[in-house]
C-alpha atoms as a PDB file:
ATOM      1  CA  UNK A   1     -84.770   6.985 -43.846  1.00  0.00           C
ATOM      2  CA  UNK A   2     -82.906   8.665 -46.141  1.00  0.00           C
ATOM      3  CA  UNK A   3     -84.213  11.939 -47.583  1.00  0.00           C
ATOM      4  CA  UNK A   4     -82.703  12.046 -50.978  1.00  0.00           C
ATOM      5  CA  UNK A   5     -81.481  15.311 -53.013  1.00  0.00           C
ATOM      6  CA  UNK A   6     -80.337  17.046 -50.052  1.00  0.00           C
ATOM      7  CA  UNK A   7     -76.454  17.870 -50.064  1.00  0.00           C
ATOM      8  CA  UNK A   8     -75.344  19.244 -46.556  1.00  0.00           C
ATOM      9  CA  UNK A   9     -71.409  21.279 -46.356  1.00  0.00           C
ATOM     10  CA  UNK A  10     -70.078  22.764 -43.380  1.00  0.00           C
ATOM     11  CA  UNK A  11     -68.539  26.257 -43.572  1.00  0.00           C
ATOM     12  CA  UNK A  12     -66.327  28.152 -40.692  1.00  0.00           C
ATOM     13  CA  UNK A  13     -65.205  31.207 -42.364  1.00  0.00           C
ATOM     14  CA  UNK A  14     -61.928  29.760 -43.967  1.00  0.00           C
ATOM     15  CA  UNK A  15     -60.366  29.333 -47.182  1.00  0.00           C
ATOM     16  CA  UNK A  16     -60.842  25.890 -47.605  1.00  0.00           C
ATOM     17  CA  UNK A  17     -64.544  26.071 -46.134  1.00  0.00           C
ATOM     18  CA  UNK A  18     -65.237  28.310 -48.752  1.00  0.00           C
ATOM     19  CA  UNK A  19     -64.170  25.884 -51.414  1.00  0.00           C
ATOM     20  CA  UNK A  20     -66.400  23.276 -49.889  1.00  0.00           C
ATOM     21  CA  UNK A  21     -69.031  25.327 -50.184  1.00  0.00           C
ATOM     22  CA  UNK A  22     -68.352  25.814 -54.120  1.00  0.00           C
ATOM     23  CA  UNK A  23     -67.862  22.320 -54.915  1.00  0.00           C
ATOM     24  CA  UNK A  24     -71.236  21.791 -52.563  1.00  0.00           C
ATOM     25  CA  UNK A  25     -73.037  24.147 -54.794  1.00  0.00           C
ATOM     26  CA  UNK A  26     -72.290  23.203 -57.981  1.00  0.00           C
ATOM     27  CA  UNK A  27     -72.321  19.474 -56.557  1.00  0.00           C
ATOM     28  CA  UNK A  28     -76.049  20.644 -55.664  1.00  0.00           C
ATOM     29  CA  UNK A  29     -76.877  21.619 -59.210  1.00  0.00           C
ATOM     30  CA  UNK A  30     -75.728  18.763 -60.874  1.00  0.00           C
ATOM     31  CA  UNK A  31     -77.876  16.946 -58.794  1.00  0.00           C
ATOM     32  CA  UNK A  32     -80.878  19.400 -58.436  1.00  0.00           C
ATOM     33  CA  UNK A  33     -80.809  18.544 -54.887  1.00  0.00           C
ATOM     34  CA  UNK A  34     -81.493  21.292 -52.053  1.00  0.00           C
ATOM     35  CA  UNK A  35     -78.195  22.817 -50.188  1.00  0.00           C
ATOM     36  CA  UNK A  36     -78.134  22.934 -46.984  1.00  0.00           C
ATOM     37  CA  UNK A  37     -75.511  25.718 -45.155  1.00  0.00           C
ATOM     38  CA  UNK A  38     -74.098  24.209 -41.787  1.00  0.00           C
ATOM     39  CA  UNK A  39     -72.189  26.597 -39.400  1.00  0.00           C
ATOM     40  CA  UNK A  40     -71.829  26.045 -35.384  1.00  0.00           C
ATOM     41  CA  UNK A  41     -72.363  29.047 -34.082  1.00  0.00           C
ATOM     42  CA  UNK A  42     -70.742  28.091 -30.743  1.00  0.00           C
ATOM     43  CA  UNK A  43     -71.302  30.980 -28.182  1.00  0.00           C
ATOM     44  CA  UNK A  44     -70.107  29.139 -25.163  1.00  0.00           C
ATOM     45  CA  UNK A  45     -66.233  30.118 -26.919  1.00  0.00           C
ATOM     46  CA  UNK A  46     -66.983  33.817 -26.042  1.00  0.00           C
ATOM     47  CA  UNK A  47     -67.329  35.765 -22.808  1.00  0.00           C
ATOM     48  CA  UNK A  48     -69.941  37.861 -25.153  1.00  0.00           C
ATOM     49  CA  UNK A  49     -71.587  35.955 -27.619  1.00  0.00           C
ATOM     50  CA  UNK A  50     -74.004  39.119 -28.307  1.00  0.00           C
ATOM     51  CA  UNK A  51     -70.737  41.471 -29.652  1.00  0.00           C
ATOM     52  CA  UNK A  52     -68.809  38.612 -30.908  1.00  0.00           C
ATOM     53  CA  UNK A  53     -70.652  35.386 -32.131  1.00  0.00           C
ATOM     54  CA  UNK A  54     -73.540  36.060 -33.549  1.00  0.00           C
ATOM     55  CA  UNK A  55     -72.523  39.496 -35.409  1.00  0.00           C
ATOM     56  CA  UNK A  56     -69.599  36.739 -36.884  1.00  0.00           C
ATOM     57  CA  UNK A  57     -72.417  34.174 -37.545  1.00  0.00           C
ATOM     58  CA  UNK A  58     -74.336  36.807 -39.209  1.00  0.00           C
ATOM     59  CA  UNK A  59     -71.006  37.793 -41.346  1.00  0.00           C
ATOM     60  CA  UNK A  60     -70.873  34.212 -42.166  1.00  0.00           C
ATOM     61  CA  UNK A  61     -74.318  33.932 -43.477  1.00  0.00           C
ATOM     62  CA  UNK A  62     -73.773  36.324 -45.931  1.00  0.00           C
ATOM     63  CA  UNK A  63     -70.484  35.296 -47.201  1.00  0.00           C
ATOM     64  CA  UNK A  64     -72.360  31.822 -47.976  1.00  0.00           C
ATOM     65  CA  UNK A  65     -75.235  33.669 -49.533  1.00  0.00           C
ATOM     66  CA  UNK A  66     -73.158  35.919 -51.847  1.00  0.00           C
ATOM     67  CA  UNK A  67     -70.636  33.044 -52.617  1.00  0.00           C
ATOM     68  CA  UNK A  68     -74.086  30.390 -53.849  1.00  0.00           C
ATOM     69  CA  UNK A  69     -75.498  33.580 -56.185  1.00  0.00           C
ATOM     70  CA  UNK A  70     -72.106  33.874 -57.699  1.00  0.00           C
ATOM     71  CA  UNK A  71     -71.974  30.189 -58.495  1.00  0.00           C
ATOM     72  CA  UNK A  72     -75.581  29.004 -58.933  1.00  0.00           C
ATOM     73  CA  UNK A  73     -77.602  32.195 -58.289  1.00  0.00           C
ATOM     74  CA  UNK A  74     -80.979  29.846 -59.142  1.00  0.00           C
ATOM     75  CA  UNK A  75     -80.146  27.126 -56.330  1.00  0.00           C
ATOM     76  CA  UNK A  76     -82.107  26.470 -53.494  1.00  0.00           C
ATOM     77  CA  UNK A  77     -80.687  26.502 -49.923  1.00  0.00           C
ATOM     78  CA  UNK A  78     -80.982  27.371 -46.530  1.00  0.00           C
ATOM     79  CA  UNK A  79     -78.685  28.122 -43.812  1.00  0.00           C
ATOM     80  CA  UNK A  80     -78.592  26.074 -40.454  1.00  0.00           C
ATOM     81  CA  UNK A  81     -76.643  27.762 -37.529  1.00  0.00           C
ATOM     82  CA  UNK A  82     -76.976  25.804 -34.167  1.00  0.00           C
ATOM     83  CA  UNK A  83     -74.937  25.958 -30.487  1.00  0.00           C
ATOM     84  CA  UNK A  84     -73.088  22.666 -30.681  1.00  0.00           C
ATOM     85  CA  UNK A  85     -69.662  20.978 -32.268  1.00  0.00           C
ATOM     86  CA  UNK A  86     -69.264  21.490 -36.043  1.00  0.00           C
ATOM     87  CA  UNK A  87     -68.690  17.716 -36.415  1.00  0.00           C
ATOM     88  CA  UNK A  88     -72.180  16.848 -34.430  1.00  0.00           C
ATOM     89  CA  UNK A  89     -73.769  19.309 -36.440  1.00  0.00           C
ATOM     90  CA  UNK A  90     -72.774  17.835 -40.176  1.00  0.00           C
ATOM     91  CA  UNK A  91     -72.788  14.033 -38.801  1.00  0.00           C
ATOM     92  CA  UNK A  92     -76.803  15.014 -37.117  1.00  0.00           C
ATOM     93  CA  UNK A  93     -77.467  16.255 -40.456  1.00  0.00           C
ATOM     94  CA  UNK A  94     -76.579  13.792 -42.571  1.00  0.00           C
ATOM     95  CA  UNK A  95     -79.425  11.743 -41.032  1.00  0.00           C
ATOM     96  CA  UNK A  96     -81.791  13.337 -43.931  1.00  0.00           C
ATOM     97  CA  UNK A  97     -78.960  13.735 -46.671  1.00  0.00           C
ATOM     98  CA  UNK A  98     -77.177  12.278 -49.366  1.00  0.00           C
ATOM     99  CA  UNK A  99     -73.992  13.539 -49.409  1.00  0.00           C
ATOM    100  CA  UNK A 100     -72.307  15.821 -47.004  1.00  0.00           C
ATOM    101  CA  UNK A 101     -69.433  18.040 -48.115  1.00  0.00           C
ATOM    102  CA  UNK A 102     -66.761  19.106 -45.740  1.00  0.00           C
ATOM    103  CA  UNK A 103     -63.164  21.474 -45.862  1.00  0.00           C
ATOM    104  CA  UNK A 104     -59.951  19.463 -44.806  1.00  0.00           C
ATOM    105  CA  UNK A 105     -56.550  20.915 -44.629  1.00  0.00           C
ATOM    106  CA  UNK A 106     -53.962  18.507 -46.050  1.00  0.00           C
ATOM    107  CA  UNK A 107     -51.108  17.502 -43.495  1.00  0.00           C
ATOM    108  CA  UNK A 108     -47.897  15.462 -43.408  1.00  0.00           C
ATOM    109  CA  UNK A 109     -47.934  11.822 -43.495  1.00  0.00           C
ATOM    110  CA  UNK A 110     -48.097  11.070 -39.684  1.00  0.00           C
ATOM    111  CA  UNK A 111     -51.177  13.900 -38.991  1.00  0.00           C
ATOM    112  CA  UNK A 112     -53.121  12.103 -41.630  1.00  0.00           C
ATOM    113  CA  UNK A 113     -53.910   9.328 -38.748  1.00  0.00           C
ATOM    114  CA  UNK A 114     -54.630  11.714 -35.785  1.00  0.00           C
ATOM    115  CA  UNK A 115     -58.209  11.082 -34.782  1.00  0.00           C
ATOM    116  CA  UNK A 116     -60.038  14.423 -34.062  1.00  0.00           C
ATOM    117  CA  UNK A 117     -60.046  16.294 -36.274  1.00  0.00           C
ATOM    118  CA  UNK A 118     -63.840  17.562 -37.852  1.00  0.00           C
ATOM    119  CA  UNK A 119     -63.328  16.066 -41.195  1.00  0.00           C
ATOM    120  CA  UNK A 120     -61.877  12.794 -39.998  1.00  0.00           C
ATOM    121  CA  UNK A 121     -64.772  12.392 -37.596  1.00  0.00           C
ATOM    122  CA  UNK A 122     -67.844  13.388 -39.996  1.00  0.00           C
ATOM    123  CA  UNK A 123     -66.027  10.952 -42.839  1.00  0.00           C
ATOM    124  CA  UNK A 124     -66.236   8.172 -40.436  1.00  0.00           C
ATOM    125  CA  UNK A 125     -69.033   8.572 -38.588  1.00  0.00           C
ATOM    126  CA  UNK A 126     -71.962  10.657 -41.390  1.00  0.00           C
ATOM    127  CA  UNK A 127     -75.088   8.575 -42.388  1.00  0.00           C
ATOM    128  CA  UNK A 128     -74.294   9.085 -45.584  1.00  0.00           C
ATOM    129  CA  UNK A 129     -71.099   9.575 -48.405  1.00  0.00           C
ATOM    130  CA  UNK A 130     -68.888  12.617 -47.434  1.00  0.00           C
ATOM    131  CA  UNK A 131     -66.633  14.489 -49.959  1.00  0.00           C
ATOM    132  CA  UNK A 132     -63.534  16.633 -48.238  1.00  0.00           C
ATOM    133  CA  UNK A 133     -62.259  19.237 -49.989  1.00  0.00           C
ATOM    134  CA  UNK A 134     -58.502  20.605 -49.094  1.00  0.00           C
ATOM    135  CA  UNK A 135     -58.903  23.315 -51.831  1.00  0.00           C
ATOM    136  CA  UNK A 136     -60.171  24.629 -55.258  1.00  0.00           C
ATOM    137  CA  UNK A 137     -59.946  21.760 -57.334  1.00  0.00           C
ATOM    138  CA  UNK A 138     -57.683  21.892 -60.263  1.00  0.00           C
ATOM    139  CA  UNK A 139     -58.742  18.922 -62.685  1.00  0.00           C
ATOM    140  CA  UNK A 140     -62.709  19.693 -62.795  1.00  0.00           C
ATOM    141  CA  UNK A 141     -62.598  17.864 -66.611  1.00  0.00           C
ATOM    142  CA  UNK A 142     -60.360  14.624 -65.560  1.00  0.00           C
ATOM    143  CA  UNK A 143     -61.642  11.236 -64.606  1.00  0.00           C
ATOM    144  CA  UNK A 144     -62.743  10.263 -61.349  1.00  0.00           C
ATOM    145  CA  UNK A 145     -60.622   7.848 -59.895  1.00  0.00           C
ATOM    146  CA  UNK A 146     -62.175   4.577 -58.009  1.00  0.00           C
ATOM    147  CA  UNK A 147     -60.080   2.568 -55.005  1.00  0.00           C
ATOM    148  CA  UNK A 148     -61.544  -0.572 -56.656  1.00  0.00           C
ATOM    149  CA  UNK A 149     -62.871  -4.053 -54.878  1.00  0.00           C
ATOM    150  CA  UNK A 150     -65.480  -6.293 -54.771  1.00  0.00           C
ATOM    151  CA  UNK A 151     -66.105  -5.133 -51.125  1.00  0.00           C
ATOM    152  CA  UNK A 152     -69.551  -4.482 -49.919  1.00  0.00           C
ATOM    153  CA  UNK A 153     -67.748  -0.896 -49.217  1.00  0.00           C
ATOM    154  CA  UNK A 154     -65.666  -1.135 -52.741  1.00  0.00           C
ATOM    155  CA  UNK A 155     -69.058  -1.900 -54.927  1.00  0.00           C
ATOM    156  CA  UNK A 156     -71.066   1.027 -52.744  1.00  0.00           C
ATOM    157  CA  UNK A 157     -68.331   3.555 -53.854  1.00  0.00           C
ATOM    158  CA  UNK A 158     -68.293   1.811 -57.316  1.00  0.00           C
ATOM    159  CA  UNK A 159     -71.879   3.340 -57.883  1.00  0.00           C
ATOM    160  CA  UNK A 160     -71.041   6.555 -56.061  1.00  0.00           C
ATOM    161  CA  UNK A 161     -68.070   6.833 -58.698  1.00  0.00           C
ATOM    162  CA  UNK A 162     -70.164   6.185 -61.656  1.00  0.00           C
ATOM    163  CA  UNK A 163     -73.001   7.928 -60.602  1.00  0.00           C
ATOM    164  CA  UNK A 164     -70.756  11.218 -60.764  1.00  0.00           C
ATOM    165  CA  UNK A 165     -68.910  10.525 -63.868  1.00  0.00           C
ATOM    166  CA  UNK A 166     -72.900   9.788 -65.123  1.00  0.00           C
ATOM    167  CA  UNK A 167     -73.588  13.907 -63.757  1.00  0.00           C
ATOM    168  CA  UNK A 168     -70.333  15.511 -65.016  1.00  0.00           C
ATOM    169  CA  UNK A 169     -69.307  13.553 -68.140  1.00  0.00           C
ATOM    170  CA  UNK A 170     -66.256  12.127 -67.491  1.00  0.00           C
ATOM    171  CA  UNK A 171     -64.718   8.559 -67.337  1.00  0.00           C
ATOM    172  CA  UNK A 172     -64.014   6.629 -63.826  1.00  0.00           C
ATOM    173  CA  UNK A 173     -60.462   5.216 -63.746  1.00  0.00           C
ATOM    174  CA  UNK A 174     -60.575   1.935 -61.364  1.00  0.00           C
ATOM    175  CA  UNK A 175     -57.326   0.800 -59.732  1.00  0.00           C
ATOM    176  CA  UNK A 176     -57.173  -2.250 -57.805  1.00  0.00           C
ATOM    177  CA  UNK A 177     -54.032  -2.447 -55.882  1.00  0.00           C
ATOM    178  CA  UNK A 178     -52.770  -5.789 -54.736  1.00  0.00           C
ATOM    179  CA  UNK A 179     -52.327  -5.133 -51.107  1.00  0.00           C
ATOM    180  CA  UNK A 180     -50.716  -6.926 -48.039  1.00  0.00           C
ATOM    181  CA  UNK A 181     -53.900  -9.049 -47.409  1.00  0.00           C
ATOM    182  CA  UNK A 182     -53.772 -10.399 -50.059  1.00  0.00           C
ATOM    183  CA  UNK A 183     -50.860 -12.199 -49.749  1.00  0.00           C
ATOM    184  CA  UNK A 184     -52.343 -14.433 -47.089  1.00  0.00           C
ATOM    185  CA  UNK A 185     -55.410 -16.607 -48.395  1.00  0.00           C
ATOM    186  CA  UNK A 186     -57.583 -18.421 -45.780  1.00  0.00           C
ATOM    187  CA  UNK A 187     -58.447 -21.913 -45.837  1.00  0.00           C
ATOM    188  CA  UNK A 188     -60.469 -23.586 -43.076  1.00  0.00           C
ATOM    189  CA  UNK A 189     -56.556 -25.565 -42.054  1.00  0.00           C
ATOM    190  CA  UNK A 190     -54.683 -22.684 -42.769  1.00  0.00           C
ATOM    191  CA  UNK A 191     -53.226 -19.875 -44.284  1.00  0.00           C
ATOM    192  CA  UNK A 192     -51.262 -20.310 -47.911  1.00  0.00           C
ATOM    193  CA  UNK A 193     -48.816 -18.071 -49.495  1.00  0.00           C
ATOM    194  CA  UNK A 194     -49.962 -17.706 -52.881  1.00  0.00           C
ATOM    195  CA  UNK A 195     -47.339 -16.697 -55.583  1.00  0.00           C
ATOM    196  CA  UNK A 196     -47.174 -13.502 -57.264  1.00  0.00           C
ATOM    197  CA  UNK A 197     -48.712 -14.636 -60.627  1.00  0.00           C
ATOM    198  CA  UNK A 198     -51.954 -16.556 -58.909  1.00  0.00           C
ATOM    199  CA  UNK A 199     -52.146 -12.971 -56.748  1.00  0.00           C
ATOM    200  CA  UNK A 200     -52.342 -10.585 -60.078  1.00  0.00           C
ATOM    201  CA  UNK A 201     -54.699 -13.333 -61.969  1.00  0.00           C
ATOM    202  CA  UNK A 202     -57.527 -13.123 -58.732  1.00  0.00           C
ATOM    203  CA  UNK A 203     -57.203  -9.304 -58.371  1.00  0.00           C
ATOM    204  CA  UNK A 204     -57.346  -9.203 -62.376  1.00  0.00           C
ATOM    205  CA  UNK A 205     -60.548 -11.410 -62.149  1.00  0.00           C
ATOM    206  CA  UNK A 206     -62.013  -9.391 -59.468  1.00  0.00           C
ATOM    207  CA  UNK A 207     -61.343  -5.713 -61.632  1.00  0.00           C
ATOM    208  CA  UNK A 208     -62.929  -7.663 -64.414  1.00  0.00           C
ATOM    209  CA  UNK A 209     -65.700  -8.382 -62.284  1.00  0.00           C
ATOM    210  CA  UNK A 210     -66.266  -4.540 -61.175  1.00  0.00           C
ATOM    211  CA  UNK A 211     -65.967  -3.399 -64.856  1.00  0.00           C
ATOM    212  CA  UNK A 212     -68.361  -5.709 -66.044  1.00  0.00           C
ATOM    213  CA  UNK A 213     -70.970  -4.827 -63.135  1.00  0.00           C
ATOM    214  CA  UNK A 214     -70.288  -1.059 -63.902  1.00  0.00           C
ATOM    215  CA  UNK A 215     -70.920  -1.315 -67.484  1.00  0.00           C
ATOM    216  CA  UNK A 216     -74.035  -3.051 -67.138  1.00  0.00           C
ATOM    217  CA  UNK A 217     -75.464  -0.509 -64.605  1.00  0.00           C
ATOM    218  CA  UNK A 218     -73.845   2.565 -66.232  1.00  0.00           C
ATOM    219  CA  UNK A 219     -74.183   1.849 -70.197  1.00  0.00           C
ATOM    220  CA  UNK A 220     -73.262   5.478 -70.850  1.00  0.00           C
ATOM    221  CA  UNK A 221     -70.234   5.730 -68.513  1.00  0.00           C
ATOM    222  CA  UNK A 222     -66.754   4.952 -70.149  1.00  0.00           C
ATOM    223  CA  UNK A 223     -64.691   3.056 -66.956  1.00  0.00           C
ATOM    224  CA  UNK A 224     -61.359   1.485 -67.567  1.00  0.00           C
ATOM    225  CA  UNK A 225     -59.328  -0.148 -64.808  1.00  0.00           C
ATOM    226  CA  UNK A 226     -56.254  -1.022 -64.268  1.00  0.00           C
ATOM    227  CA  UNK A 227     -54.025  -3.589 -61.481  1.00  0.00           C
ATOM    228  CA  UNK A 228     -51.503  -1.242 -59.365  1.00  0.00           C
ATOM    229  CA  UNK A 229     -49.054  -3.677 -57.259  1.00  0.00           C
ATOM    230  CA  UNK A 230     -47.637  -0.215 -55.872  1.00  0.00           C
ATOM    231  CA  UNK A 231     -49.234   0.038 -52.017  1.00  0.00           C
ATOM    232  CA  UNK A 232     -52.881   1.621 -52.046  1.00  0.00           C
ATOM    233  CA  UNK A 233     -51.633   4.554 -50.630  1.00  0.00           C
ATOM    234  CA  UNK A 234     -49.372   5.826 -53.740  1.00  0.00           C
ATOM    235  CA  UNK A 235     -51.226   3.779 -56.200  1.00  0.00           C
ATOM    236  CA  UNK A 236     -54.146   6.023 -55.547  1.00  0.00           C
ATOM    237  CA  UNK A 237     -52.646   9.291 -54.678  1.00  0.00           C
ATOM    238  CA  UNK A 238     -50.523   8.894 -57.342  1.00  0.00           C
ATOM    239  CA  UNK A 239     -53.397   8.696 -60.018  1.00  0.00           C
ATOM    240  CA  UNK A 240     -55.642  11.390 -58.351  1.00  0.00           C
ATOM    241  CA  UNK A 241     -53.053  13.921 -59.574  1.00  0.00           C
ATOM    242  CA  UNK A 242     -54.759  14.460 -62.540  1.00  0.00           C
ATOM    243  CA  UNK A 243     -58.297  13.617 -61.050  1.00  0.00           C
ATOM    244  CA  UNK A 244     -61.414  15.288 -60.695  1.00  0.00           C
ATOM    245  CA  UNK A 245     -62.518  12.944 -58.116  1.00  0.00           C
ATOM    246  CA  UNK A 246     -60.730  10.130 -55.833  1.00  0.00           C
ATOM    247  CA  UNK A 247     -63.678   7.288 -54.439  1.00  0.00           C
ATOM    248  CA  UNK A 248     -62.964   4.644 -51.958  1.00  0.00           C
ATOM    249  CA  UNK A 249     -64.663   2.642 -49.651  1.00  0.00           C
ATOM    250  CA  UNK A 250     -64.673   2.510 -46.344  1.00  0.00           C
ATOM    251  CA  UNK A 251     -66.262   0.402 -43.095  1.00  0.00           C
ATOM    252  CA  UNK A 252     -68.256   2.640 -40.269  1.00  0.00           C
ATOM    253  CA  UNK A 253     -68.262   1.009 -36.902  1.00  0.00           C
ATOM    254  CA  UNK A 254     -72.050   2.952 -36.135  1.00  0.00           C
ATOM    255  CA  UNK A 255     -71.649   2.063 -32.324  1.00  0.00           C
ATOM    256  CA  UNK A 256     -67.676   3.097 -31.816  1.00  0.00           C
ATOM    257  CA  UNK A 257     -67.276   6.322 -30.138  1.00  0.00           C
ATOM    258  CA  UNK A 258     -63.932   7.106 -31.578  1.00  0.00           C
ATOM    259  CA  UNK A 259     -64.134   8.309 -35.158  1.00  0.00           C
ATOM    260  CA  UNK A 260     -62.737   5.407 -37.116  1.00  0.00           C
ATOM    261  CA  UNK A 261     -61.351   4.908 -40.686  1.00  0.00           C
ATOM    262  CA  UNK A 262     -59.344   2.455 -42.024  1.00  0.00           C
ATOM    263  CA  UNK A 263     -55.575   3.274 -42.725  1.00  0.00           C
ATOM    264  CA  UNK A 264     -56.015   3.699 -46.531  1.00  0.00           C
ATOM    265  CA  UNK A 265     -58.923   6.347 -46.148  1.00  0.00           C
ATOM    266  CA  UNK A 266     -57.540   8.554 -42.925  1.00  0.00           C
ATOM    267  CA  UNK A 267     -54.009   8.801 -45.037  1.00  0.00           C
ATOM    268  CA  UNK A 268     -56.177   9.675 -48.253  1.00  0.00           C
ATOM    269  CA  UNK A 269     -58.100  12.161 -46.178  1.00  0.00           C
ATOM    270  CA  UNK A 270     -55.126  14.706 -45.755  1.00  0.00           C
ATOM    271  CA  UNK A 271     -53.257  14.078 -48.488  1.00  0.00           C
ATOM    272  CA  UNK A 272     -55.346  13.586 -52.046  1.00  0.00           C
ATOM    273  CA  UNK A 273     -54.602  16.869 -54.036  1.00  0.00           C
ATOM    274  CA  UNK A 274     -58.301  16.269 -55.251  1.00  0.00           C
ATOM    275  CA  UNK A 275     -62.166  15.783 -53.805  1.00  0.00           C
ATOM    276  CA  UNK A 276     -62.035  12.928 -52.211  1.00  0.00           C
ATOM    277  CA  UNK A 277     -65.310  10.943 -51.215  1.00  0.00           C
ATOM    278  CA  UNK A 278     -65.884   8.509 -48.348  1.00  0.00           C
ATOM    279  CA  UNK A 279     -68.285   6.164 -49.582  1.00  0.00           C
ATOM    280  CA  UNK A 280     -69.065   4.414 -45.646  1.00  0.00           C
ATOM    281  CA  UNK A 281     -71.592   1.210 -45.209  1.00  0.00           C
ATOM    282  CA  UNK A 282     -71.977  -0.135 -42.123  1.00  0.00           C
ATOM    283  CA  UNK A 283     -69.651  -3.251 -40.427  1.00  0.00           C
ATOM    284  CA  UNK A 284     -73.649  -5.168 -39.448  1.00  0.00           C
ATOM    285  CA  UNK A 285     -73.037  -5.681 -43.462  1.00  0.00           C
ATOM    286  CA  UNK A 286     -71.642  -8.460 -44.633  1.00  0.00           C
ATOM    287  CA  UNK A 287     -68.160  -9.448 -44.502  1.00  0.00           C
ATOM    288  CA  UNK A 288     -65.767  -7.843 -46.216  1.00  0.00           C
ATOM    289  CA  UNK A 289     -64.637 -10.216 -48.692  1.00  0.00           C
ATOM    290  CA  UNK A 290     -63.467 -10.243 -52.670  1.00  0.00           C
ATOM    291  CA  UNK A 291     -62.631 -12.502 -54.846  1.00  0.00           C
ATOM    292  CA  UNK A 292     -58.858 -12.230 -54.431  1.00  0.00           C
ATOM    293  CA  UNK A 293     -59.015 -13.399 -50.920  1.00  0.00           C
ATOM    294  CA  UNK A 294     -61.211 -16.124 -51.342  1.00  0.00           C
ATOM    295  CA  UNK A 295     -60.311 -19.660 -50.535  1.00  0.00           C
END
């Protein structure tokens, strides 16, 4: 099970680990959750782990310490340095977490898609949400952005995103784009075309739908929304300019053994000028279905 108020971020020594470990900090004391300081220590990359690793791992432990004092000197935290792949390490220990927090380096358009790399696997493959962080955020007061839908995955992030505006104060924005799928909606004989107009009254119906379930959950958070027919990929990066936060859903295969996203979130993942949180739920769940691709 879960343990709540536990927020887990991996650091390596570089710039943009060092951000993560900001936002996870402060993210920590909005929350008044424990921190939790992830580093793999891996001594089987040196010929002489007793000169080289562990003096760096020691270096790196109190960087982390001296960079939580400056930010939240009253937070509580430990540091957890173990022998194994950074991405094992953050995915084993969001087992007893809530959110795990991890740097990403942003990338052209192509690279976004490349499976390997340690944010891309923890995002699609961590027990719980995971926030990337490609630098210092610039728009700490602006509204958090939502990838809206009436998803199991879309209403999971949906709480996520409101939950955080709830903690820092700020609006959620929630854009539902009218994507390609949409276009084709199923019937038991077969698939119709719908036209344009029925396509931007469904997905209109189904952001009404989200707004009204957000207001009645989150009384005191102000949420607009708003129907994008650019593709998902601009509408979205194209809002989170000005955003403190970008949410969006996405499926986790739990049994796959490559570390999968779906299109919209491993493009996000290197490319949102903003945090950007991977709210994952499981594909046992229920189907993924909304009300602008029902029959």
């Amino acid at each position: 099970m879960t343990e709540t108020g536990v927020v887990v971020v991996g650091v390596d020594g570089s710039k943009v680990a060092n951000d993560a470990l900001v936002f996870a900090a402060r993210e920590a004391a909005l929350r008044g959750s424990h921190l939790v300081v992830a580093n793999a220590c891996r001594s089987s990359q040196s010929a002489h782990p007793d000169t080289e690793v562990r003096p760096f791992a020691e270096i790196l432990r109190g960087e982390a310490a001296a960079t939580i004092a400056d930010v939240t000197p009253r937070l509580a935290y430990r540091i957890e340095q173990r022998d194994i792949d950074a991405a094992h390490l953050l995915i084993t220990l969001s087992a007893n977490a809530d959110l795990v927090v991890v740097g990403t380096h942003r990338s052209g358009r192509l690279r976004g898609f490349v499976l390997g790399s340690v944010s891309q696997r923890v995002a699609a493959q961590a027990a719980c949400t995971v926030v990337t962080i490609s630098g210092e955020p610039e728009h700490e007061s602006g509204p958090i952005v939502l990838g809206a839908s009436a998803t199991p995955g879309g209403l999971a992030a949906l709480h996520f995103a409101c939950h955080e505006a709830g903690l820092r104060g700020t609006p959620v924005h929630a854009i539902r784009s009218i994507t390609v799928e949409d276009w084709a909606l199923s019937t038991p004989a077969s698939a119709l075309v719908a036209s344009p107009d029925l396509l931007r009254d469904a997905a209109q119906s189904e952001l009404d739908q989200i707004l009204h379930t957000a207001r009645d959950e989150f009384p005191n958070v102000a949420i607009t929304g708003a129907i994008s027919e650019r593709d998902p990929f601009t509408a979205l990066l194209h809002a989170a300019g000005q955003a403190s936060m970008l949410v969006i859903g996405s499926r986790r295969r739990q049994q796959s053994p490559l570390p999968h996203l779906g299109p919209v979130a491993a493009w996000l993942l290197h490319q949102a000028q903003c945090p950007l949180a991977v709210v994952g739920y499981s594909t046992t769940d229920d189907p993924q279905t909304s009300p602008s691709q029902a029959p």
